[in-house]
Protein backbone atom coordinates (compact mmCIF):
# COMPACT_ATOMS: atom_id res chain seq x y z
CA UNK A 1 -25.02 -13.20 -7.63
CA UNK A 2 -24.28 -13.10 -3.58
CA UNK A 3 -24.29 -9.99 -2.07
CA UNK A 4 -21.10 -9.66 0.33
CA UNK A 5 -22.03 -8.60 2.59
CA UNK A 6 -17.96 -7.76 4.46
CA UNK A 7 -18.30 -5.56 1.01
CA UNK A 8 -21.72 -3.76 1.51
CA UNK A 9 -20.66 -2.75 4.98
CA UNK A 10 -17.47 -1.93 4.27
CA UNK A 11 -18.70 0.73 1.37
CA UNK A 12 -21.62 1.87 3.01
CA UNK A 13 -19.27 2.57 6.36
CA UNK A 14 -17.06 4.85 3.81
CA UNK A 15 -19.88 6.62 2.54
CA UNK A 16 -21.11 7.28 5.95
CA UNK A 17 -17.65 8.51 6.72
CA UNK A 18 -17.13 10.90 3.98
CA UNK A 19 -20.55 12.77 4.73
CA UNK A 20 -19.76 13.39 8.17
CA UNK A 21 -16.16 14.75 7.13
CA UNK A 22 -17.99 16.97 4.55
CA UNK A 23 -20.12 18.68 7.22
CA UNK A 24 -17.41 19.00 9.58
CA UNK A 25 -15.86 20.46 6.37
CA UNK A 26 -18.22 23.15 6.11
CA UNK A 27 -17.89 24.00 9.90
CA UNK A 28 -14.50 23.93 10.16
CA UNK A 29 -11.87 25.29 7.95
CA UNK A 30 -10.29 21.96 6.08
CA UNK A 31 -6.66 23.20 6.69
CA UNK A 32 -7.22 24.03 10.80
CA UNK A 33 -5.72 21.97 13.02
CA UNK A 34 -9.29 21.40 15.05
CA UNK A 35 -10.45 19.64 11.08
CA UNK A 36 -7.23 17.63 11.07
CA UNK A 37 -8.24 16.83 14.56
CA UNK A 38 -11.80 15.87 13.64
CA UNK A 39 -11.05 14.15 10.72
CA UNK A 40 -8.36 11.65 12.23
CA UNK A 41 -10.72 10.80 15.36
CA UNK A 42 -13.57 10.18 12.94
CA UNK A 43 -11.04 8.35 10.86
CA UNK A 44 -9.55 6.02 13.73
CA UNK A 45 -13.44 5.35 14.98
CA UNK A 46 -14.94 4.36 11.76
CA UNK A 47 -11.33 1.49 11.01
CA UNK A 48 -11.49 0.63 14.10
CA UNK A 49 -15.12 -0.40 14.37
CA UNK A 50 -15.08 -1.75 11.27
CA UNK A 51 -12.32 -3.68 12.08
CA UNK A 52 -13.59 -5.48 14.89
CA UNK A 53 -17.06 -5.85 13.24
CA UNK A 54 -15.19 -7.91 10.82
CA UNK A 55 -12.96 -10.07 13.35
CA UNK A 56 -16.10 -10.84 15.08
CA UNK A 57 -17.60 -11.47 11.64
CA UNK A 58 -15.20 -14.01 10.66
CA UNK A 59 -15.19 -15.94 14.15
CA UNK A 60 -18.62 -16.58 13.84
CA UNK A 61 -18.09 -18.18 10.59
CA UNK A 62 -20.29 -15.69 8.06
CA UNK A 63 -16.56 -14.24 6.29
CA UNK A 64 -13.18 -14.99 6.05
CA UNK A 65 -10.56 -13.34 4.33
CA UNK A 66 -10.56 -12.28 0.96
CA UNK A 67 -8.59 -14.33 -1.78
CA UNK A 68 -7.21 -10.70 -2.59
CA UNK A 69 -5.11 -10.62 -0.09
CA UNK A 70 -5.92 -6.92 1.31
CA UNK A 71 -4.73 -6.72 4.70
CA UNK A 72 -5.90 -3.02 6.02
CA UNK A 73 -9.27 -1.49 5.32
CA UNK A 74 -7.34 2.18 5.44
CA UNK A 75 -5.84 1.67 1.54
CA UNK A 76 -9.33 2.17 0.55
CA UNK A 77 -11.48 1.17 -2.15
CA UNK A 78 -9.98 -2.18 -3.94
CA UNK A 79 -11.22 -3.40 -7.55
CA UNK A 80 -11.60 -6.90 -5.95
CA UNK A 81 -15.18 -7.81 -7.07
CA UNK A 82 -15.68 -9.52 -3.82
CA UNK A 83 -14.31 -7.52 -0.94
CA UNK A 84 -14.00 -3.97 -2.81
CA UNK A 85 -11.15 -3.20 0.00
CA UNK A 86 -12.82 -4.81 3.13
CA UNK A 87 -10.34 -7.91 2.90
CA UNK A 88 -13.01 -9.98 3.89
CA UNK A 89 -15.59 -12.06 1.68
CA UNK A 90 -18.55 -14.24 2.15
CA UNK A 91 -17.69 -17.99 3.70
């Protein structure tokens, strides 16, 4: 089987994410406005990089879009064996 590798970014980006919200988490009090604050930047920077890591991805011809259909890497984790919620799969 063919690693895809749109998926293997795409979850290792998320796991990535969710570590660095946890130790904010233990800095910062998860209902203060400075966590919301963290969390959304850290949020917007990770989909946003991902998103034009992909784009550029795709124009060099090594993915295109996933048969799935997923359109936005913020609904999360997809049961799509190719993408897993990256909306993007090998060529």
């Amino acid at each position: 089987m063919k690693i895809q590798i749109a998926a293997q970014i795409y979850l290792k980006s998320m796991d990535t994410m969710k570590k660095i919200l946890d130790l904010v988490g233990f800095r910062l009090d998860k209902k203060s406005k400075e966590f919301t604050y963290a969390k959304e930047s850290i949020m917007d920077y990770t989909y946003n990089n991902l998103n034009k890591l992909f784009k550029d991805l795709e124009k060099t011809g090594l993915i295109k879009k996933c048969s799935c259909g997923r359109n936005s890497l913020r609904k999360g984790y997809s049961n799509c064996s190719n993408c897993h919620g990256s909306g993007y799969e090998n060529v």
